[in-house]
Protein backbone atom coordinates (compact mmCIF):
# COMPACT_ATOMS: atom_id res chain seq x y z
CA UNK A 1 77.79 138.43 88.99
CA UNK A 2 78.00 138.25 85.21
CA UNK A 3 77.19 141.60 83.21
CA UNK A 4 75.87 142.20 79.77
CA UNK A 5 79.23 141.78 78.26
CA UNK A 6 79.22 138.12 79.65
CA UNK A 7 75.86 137.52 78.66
CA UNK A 8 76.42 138.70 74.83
CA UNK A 9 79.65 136.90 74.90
CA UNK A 10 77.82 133.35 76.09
CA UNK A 11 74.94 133.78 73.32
CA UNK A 12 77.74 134.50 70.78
CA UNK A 13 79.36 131.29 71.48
CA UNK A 14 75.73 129.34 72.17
CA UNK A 15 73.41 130.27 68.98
CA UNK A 16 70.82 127.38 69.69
CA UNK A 17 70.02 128.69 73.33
CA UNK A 18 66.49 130.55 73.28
CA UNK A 19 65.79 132.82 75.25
CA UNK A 20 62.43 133.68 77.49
CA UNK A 21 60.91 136.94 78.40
CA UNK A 22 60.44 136.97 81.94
CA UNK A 23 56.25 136.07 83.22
CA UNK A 24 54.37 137.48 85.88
CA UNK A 25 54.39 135.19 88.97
CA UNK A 26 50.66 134.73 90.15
CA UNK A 27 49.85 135.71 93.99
CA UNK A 28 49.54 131.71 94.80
CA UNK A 29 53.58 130.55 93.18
CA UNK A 30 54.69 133.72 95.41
CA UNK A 31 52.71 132.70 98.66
CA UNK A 32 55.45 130.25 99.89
CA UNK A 33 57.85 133.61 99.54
CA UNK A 34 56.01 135.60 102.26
CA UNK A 35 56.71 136.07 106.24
CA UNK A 36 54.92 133.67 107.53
CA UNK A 37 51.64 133.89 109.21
CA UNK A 38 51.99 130.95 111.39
CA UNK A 39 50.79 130.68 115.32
CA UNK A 40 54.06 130.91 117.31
CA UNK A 41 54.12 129.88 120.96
CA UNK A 42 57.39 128.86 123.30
CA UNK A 43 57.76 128.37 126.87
CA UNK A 44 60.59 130.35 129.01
CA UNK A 45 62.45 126.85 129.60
CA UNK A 46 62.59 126.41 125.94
CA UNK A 47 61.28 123.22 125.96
CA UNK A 48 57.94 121.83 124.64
CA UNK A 49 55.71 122.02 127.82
CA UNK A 50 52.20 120.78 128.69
CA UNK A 51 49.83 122.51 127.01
CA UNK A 52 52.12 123.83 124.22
CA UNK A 53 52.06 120.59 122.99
CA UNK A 54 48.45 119.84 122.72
CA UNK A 55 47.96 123.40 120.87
CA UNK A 56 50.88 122.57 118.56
CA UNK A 57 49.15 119.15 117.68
CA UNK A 58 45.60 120.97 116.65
CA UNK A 59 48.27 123.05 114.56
CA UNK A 60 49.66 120.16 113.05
CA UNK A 61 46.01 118.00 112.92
CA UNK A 62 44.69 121.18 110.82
CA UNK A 63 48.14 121.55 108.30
CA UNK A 64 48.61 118.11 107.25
CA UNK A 65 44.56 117.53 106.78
CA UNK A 66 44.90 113.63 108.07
CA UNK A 67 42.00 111.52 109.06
CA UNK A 68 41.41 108.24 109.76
CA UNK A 69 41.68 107.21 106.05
CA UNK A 70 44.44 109.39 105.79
CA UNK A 71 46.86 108.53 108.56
CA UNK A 72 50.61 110.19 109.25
CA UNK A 73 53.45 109.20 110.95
CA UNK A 74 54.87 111.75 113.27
CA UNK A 75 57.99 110.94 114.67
CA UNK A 76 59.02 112.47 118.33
CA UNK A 77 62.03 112.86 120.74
CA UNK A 78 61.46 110.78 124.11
CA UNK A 79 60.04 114.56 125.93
CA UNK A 80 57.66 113.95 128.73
CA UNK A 81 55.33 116.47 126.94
CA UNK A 82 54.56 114.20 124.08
CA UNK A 83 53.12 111.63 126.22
CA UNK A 84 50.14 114.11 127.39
CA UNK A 85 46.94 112.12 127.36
CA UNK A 86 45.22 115.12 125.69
CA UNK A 87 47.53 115.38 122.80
CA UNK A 88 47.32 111.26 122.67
CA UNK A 89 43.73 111.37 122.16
CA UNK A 90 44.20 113.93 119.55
CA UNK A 91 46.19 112.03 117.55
CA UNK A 92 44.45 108.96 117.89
CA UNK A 93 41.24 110.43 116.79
CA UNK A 94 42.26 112.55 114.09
CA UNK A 95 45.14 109.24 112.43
CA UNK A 96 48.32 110.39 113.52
CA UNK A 97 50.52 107.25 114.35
CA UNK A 98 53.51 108.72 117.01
CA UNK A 99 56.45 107.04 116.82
CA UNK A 100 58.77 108.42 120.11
CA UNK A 101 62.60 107.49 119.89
CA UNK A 102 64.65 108.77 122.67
CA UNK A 103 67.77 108.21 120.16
CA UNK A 104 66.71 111.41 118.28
CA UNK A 105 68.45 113.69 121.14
CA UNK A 106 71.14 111.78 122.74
CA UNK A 107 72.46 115.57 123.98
CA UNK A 108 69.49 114.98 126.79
CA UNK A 109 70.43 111.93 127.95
CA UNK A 110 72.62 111.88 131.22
CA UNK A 111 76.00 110.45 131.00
């Protein structure tokens, strides 16, 4: 890391650089800095699973504020879990367009 000798010796050689006192960061700028305070939820098989899905959509539904006028595009591995009518119905209702490609995790396809 550069010390103080460094930094005299760079605005020695760089007259025109200005420098700035250092500002108070308001509680909203440093928001994205703290732990989290997300739901978390996983299933022993580590996969998405039934009803984790359909609570993880209302997550999603509530985070990305879309509507009907409003509409997303969520794109999906080929899981059977995404193609829960519940969560389908969710989507539909609340304009999120899902887009499953089964190309997004060759790994789980047999060979």
């Amino acid at each position: 890391m550069a010390g103080w000798d460094w930094s005299k010796g760079f605005r020695d050689c760089n007259p025109s650089i200005s420098l700035r006192a250092p500002v108070a960061t308001s509680a909203a700028r440093a928001r994205p800095f703290n732990e989290s305070q997300e739901p978390c939820s996983c299933h022993k098989s580590g996969y998405m699973v039934g009803d984790l899905f359909v609570k993880w959509m209302k997550h999603f539904i509530s985070s990305t504020s879309c509507n009907l006028e409003s509409k997303v595009i969520l794109i999906l591995d080929g899981n059977s879990s995404h193609k829960k009518l519940e969560a389908l119905e969710l989507a539909k209702v609340n304009g999120v367009l899902l887009l499953s490609a089964t190309a997004l995790h060759p790994s789980d396809a047999a060979t």
